[in-house]
PDB file of N, CA and C in Angstrom:
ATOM      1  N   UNK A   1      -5.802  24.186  -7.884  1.00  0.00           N
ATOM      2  CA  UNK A   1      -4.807  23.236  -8.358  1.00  0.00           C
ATOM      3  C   UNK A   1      -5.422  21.831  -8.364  1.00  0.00           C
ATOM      4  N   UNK A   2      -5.276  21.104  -9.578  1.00  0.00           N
ATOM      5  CA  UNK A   2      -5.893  19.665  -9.676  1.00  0.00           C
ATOM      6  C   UNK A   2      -4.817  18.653  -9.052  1.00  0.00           C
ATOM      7  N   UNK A   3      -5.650  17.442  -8.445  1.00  0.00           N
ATOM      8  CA  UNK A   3      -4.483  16.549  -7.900  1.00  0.00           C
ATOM      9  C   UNK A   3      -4.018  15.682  -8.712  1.00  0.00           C
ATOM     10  N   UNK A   4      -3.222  15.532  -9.217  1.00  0.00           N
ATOM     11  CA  UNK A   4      -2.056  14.447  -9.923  1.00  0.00           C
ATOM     12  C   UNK A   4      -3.045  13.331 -10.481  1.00  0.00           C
ATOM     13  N   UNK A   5      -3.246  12.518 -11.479  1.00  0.00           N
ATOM     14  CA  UNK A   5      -3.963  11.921 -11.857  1.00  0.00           C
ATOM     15  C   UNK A   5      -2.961  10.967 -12.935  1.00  0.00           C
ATOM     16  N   UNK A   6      -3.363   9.740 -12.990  1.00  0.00           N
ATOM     17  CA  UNK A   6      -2.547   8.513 -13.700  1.00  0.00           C
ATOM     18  C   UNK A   6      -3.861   7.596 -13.937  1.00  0.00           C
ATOM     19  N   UNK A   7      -3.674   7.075 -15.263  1.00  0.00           N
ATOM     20  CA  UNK A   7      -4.150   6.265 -15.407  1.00  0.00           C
ATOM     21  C   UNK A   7      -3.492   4.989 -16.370  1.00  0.00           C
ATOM     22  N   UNK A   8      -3.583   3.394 -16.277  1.00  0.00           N
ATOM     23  CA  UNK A   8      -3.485   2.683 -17.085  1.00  0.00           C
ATOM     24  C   UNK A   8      -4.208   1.436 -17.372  1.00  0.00           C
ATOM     25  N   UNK A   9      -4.276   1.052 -18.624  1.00  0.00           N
ATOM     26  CA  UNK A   9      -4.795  -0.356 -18.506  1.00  0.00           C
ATOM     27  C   UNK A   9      -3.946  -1.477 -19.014  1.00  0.00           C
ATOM     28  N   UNK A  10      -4.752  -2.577 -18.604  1.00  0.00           N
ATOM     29  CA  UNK A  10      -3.991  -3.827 -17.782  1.00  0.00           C
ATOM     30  C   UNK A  10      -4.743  -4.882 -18.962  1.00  0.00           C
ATOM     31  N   UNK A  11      -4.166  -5.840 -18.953  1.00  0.00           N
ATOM     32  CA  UNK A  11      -5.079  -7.263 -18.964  1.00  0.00           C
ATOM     33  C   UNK A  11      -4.960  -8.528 -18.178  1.00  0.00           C
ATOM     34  N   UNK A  12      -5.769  -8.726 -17.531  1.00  0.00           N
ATOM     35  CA  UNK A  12      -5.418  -9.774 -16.280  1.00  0.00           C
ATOM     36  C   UNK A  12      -5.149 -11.183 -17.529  1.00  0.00           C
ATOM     37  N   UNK A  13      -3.894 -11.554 -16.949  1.00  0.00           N
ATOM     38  CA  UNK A  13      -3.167 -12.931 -17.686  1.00  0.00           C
ATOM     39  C   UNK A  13      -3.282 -13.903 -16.957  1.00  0.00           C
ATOM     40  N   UNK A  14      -3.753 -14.028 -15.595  1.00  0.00           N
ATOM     41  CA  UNK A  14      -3.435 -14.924 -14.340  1.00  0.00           C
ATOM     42  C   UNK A  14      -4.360 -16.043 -15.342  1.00  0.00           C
ATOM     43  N   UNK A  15      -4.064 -17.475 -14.876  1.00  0.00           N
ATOM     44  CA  UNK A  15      -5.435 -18.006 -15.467  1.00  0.00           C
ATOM     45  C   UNK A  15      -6.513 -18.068 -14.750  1.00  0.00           C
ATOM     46  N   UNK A  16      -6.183 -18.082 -13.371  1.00  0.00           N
ATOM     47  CA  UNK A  16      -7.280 -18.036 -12.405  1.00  0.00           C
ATOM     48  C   UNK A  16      -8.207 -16.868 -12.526  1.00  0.00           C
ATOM     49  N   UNK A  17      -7.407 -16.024 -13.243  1.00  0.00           N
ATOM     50  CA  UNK A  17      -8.319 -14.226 -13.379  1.00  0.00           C
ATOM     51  C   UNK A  17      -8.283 -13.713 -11.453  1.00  0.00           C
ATOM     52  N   UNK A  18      -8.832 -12.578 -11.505  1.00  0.00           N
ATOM     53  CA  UNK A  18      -8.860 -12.158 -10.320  1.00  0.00           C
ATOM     54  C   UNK A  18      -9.844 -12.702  -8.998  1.00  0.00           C
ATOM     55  N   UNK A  19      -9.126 -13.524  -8.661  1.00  0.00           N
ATOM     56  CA  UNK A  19     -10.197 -14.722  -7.627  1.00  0.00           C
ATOM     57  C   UNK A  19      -9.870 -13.342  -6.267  1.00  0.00           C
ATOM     58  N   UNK A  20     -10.082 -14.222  -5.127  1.00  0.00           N
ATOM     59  CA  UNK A  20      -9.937 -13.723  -3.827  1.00  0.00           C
ATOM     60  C   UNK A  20      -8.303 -13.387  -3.628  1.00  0.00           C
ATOM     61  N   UNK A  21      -7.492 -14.679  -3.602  1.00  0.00           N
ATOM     62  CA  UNK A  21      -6.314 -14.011  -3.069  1.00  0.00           C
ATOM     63  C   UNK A  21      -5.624 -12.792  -3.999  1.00  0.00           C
ATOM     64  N   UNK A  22      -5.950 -12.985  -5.105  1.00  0.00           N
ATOM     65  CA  UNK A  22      -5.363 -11.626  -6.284  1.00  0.00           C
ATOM     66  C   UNK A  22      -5.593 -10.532  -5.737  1.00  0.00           C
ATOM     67  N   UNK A  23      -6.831 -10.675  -5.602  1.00  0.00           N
ATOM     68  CA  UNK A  23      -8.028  -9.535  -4.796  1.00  0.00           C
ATOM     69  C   UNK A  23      -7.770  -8.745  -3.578  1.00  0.00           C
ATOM     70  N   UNK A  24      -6.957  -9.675  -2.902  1.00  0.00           N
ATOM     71  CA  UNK A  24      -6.674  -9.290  -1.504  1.00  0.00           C
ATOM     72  C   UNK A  24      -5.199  -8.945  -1.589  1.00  0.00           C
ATOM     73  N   UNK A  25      -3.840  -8.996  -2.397  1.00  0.00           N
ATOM     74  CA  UNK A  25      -2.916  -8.758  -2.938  1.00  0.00           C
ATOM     75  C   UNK A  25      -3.120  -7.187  -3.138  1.00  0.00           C
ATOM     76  N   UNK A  26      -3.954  -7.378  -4.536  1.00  0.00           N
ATOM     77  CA  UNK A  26      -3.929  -5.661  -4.907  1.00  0.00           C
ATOM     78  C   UNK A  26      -4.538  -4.616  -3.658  1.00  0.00           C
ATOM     79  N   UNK A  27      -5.470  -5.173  -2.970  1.00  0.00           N
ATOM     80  CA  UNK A  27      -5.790  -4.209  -1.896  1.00  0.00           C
ATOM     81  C   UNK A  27      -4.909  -3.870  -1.086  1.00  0.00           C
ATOM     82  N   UNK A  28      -3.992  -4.903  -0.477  1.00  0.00           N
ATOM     83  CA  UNK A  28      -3.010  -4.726   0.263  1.00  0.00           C
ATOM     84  C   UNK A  28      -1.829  -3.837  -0.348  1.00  0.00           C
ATOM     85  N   UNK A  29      -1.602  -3.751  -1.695  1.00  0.00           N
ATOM     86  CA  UNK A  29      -0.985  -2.614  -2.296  1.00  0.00           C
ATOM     87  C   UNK A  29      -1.428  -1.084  -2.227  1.00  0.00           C
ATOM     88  N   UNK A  30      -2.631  -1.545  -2.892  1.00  0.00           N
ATOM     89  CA  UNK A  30      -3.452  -0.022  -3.107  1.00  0.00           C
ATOM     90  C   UNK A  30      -3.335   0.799  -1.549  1.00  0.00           C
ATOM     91  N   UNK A  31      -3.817   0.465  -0.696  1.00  0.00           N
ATOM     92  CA  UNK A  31      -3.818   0.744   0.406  1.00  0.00           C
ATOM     93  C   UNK A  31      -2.683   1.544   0.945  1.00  0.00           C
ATOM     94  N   UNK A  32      -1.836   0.920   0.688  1.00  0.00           N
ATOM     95  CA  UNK A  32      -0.223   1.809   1.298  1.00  0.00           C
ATOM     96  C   UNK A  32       0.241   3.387   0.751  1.00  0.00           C
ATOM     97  N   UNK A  33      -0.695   3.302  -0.307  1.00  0.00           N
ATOM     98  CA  UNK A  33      -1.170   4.840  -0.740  1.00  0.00           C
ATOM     99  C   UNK A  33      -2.032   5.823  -0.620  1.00  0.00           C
ATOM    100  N   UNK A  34      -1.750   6.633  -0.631  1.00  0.00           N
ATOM    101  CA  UNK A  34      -2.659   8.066   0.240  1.00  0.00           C
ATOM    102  C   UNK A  34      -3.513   8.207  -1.325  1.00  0.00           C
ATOM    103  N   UNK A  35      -3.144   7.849  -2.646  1.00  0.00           N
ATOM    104  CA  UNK A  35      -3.942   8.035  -3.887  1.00  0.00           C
ATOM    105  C   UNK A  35      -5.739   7.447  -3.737  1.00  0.00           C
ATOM    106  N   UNK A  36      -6.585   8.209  -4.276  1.00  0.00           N
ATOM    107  CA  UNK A  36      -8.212   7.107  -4.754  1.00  0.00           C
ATOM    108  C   UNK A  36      -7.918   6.407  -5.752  1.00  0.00           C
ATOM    109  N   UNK A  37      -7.854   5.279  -5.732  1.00  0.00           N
ATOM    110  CA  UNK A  37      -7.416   4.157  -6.802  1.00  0.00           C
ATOM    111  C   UNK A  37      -8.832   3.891  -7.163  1.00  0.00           C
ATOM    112  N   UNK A  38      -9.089   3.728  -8.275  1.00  0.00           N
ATOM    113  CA  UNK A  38     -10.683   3.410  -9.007  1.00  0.00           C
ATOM    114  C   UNK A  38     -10.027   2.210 -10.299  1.00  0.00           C
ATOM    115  N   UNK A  39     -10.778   1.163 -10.515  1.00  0.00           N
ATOM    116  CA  UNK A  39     -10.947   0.312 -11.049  1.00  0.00           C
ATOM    117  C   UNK A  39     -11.905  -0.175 -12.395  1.00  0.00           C
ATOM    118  N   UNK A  40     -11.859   0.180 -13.450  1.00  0.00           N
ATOM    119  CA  UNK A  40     -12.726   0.242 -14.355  1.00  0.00           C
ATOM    120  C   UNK A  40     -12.853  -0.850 -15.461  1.00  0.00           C
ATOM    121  N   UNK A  41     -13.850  -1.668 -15.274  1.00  0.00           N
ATOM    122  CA  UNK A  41     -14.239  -2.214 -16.357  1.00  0.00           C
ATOM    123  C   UNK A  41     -15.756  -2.556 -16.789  1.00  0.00           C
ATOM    124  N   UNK A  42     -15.453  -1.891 -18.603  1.00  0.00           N
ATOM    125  CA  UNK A  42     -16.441  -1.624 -19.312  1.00  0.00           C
ATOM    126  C   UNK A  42     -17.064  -0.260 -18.757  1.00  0.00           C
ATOM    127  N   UNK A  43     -18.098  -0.237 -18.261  1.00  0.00           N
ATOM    128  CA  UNK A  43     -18.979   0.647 -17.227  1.00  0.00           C
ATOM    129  C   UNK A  43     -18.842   0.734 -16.278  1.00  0.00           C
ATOM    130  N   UNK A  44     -18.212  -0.527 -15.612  1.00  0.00           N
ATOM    131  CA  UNK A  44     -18.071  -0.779 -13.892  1.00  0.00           C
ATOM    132  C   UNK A  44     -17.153   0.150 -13.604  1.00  0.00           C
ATOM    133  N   UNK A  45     -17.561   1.115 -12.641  1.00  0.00           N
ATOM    134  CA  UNK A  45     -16.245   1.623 -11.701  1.00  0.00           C
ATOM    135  C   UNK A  45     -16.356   1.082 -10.022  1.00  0.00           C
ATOM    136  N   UNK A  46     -15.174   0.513  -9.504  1.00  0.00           N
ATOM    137  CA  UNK A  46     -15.279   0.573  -8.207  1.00  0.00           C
ATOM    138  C   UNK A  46     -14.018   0.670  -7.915  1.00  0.00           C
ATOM    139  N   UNK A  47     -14.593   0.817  -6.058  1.00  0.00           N
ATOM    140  CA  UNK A  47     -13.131   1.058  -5.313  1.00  0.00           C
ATOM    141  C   UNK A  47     -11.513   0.289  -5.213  1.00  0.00           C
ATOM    142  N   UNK A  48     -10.847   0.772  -5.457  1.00  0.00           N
ATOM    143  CA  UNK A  48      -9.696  -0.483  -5.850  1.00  0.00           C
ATOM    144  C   UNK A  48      -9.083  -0.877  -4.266  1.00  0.00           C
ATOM    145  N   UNK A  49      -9.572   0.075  -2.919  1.00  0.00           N
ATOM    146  CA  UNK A  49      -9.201  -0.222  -2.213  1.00  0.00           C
ATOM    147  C   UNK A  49     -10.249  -1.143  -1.205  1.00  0.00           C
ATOM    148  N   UNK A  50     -11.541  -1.882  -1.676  1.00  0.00           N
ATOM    149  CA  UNK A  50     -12.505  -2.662  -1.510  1.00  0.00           C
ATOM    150  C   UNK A  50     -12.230  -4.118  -2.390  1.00  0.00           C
ATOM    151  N   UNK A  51     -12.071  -5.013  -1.085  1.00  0.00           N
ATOM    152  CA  UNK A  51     -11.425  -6.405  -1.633  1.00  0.00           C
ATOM    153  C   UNK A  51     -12.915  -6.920  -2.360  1.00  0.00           C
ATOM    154  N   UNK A  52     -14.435  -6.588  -1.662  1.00  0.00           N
ATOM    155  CA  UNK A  52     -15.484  -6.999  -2.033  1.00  0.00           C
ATOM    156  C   UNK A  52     -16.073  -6.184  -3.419  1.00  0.00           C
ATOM    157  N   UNK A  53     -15.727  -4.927  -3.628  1.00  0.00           N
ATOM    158  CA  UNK A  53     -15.757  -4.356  -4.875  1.00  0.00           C
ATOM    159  C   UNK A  53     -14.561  -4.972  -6.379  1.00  0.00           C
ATOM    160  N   UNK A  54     -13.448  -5.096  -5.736  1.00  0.00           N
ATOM    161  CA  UNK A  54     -12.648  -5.999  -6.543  1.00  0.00           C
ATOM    162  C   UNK A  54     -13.686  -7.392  -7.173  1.00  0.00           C
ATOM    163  N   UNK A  55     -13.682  -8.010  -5.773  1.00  0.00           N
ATOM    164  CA  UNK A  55     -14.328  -9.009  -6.266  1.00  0.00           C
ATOM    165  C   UNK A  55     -16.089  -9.218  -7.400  1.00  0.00           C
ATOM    166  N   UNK A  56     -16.730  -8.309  -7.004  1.00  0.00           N
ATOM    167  CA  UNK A  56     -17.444  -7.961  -7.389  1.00  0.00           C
ATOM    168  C   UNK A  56     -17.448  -7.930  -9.887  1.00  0.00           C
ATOM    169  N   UNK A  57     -16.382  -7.461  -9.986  1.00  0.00           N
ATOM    170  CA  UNK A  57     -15.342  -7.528 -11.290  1.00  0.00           C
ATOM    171  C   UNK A  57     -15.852  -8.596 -11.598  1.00  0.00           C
ATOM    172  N   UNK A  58     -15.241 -10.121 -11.251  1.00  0.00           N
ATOM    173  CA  UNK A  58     -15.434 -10.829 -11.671  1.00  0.00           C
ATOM    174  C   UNK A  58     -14.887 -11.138 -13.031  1.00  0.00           C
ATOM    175  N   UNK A  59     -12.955 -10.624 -13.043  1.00  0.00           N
ATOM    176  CA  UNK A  59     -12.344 -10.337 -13.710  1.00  0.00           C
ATOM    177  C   UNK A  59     -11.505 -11.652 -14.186  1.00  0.00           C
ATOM    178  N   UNK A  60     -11.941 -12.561 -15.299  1.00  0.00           N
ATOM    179  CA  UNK A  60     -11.050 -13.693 -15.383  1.00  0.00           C
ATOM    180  C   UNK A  60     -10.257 -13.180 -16.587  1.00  0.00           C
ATOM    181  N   UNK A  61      -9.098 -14.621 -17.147  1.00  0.00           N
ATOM    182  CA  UNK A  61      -8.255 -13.915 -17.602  1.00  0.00           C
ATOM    183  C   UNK A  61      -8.709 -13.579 -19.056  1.00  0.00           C
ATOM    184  N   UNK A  62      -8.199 -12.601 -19.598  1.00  0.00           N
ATOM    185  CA  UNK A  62      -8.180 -12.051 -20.656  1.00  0.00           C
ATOM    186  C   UNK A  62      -9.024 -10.266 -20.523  1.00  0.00           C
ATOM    187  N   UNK A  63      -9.841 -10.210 -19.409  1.00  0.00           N
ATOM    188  CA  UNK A  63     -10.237  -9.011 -18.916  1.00  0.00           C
ATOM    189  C   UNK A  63      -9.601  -7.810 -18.978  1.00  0.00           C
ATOM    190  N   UNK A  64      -9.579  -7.239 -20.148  1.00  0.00           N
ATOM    191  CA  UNK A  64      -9.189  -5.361 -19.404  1.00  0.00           C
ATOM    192  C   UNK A  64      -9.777  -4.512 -18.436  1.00  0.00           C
ATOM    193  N   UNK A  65      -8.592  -4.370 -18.029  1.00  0.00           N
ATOM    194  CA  UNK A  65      -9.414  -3.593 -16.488  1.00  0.00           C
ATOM    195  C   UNK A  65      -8.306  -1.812 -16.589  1.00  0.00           C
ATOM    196  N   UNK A  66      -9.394  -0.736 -16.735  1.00  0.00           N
ATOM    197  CA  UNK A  66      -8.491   0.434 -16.617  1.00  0.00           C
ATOM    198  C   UNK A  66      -8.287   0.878 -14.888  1.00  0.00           C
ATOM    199  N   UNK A  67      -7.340   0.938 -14.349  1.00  0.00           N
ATOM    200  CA  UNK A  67      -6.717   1.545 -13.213  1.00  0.00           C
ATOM    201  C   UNK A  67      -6.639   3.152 -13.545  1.00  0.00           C
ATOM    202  N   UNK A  68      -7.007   3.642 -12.448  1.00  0.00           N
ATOM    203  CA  UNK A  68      -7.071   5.448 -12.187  1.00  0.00           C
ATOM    204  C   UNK A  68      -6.766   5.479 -11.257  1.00  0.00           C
ATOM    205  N   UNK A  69      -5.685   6.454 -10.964  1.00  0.00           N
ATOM    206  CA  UNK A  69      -5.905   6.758  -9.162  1.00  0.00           C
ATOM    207  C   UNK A  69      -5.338   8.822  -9.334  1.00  0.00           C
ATOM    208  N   UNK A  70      -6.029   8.766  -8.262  1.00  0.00           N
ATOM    209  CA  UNK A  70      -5.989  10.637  -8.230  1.00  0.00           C
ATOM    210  C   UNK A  70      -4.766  10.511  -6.980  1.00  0.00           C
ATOM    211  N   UNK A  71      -4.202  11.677  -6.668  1.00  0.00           N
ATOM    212  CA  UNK A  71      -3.328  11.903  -6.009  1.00  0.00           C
ATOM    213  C   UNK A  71      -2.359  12.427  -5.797  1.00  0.00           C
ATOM    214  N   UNK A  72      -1.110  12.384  -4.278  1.00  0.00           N
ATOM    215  CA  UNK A  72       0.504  12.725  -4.722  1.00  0.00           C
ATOM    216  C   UNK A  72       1.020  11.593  -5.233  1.00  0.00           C
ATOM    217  N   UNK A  73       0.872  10.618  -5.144  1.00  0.00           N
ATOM    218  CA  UNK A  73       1.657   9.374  -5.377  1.00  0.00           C
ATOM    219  C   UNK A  73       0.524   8.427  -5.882  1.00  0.00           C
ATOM    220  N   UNK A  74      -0.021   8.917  -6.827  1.00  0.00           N
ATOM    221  CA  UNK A  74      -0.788   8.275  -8.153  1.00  0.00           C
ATOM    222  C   UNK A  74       0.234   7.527  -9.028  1.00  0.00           C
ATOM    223  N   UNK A  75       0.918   7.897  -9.647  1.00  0.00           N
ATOM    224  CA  UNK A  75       1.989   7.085 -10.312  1.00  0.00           C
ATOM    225  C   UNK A  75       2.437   5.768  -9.335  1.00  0.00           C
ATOM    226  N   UNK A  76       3.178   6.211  -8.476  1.00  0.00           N
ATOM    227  CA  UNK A  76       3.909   5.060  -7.845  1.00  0.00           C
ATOM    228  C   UNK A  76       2.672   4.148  -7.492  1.00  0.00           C
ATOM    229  N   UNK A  77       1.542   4.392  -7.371  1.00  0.00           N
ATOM    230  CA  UNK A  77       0.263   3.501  -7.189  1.00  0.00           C
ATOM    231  C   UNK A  77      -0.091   2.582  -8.061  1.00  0.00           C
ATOM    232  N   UNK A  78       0.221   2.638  -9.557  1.00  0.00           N
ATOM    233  CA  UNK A  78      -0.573   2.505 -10.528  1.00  0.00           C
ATOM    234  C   UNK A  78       0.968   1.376 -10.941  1.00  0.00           C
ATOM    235  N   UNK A  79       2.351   2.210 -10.470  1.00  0.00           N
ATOM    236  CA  UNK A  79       3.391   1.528 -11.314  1.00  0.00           C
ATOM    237  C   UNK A  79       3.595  -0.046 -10.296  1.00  0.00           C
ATOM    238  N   UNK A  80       3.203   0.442  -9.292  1.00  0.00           N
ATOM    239  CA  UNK A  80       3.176  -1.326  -8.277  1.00  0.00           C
ATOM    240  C   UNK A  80       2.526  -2.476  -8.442  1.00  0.00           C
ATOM    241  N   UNK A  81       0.778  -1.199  -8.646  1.00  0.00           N
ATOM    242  CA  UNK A  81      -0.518  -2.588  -9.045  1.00  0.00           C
ATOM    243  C   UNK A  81      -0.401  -3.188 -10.628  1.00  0.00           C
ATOM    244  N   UNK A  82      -0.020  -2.320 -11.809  1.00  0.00           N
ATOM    245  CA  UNK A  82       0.250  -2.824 -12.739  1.00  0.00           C
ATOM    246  C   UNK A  82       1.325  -3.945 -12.938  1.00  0.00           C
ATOM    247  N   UNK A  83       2.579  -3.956 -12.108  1.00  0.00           N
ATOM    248  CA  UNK A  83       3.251  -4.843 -11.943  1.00  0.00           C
ATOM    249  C   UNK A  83       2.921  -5.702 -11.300  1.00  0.00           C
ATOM    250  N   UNK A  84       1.978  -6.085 -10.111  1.00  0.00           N
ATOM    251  CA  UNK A  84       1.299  -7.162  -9.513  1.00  0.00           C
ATOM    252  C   UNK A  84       0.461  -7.755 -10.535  1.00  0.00           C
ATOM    253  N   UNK A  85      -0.553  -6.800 -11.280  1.00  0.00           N
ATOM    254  CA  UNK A  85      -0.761  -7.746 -12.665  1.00  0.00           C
ATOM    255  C   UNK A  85      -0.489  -9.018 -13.559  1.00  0.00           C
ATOM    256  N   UNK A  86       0.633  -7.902 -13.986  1.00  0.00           N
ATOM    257  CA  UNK A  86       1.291  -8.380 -15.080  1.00  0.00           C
ATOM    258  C   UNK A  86       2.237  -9.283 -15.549  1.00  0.00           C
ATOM    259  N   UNK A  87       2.422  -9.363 -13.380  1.00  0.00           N
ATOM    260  CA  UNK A  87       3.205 -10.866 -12.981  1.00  0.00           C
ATOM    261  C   UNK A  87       2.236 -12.018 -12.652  1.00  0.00           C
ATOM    262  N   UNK A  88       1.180 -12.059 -12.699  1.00  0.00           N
ATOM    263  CA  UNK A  88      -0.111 -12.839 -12.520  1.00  0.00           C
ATOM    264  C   UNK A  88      -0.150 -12.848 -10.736  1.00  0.00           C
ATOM    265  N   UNK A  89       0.277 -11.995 -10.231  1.00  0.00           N
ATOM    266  CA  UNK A  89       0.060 -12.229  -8.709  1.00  0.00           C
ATOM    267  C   UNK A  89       0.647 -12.914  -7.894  1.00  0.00           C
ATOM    268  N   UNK A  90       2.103 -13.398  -8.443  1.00  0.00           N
ATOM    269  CA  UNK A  90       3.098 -14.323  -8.371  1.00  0.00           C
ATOM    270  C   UNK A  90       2.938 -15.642  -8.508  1.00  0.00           C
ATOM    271  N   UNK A  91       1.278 -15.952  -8.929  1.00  0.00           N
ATOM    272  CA  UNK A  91       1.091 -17.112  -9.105  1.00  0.00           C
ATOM    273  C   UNK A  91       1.125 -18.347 -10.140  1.00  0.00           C
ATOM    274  N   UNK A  92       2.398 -17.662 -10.893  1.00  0.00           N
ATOM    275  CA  UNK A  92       2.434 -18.373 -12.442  1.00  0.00           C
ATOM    276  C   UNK A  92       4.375 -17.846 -12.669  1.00  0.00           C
ATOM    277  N   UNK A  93       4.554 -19.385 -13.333  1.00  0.00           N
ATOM    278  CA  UNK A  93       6.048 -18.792 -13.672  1.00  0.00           C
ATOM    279  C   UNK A  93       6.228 -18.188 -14.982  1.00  0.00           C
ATOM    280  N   UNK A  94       6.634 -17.456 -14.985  1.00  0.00           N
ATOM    281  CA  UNK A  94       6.757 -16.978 -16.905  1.00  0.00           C
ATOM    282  C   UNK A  94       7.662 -17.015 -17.242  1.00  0.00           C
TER     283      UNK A  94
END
């Protein structure tokens, strides 16, 4: 039996793009899930639950970044961090 698998992509809108505190936001999400959250852009894959692999991205705004995570609760993983996104990290009013 294969484990549950979700994937989506994003475009970081923040203007700051994904600095440190963004960085440390989504980890603190990812984390609360038992899912492997993986982080993809272009070629790059890394750990989504590594604030120094996040950072590593070097994701400013306009960046697509594809989110994967394997798991039971892959979805609810993917439907939290995409919404931390897509709100710029609460750091912007829209």
């Amino acid at each position: 039996m294969t484990e549950p698998k979700a994937i989506r992509t994003v475009t970081v809108t923040n203007p700051q793009g994904l600095h440190a505190r963004p960085a440390d936001m989504f980890v603190k999400v990812a984390i609360k899930y038992q899912a492997k959250i993986e982080v993809v852009r272009d070629s790059e894959r890394i750990d989504g639950k590594s604030i120094l692999a996040i950072l590593t991205l070097a994701a400013t705004e306009g960046t697509e970044l594809r989110l994967e995570a394997y798991g039971p609760d892959a979805e609810a993983a993917l439907d939290e961090l995409v919404a931390l996104i897509t709100n710029d990290f609460g750091e912007n009013d829209k």
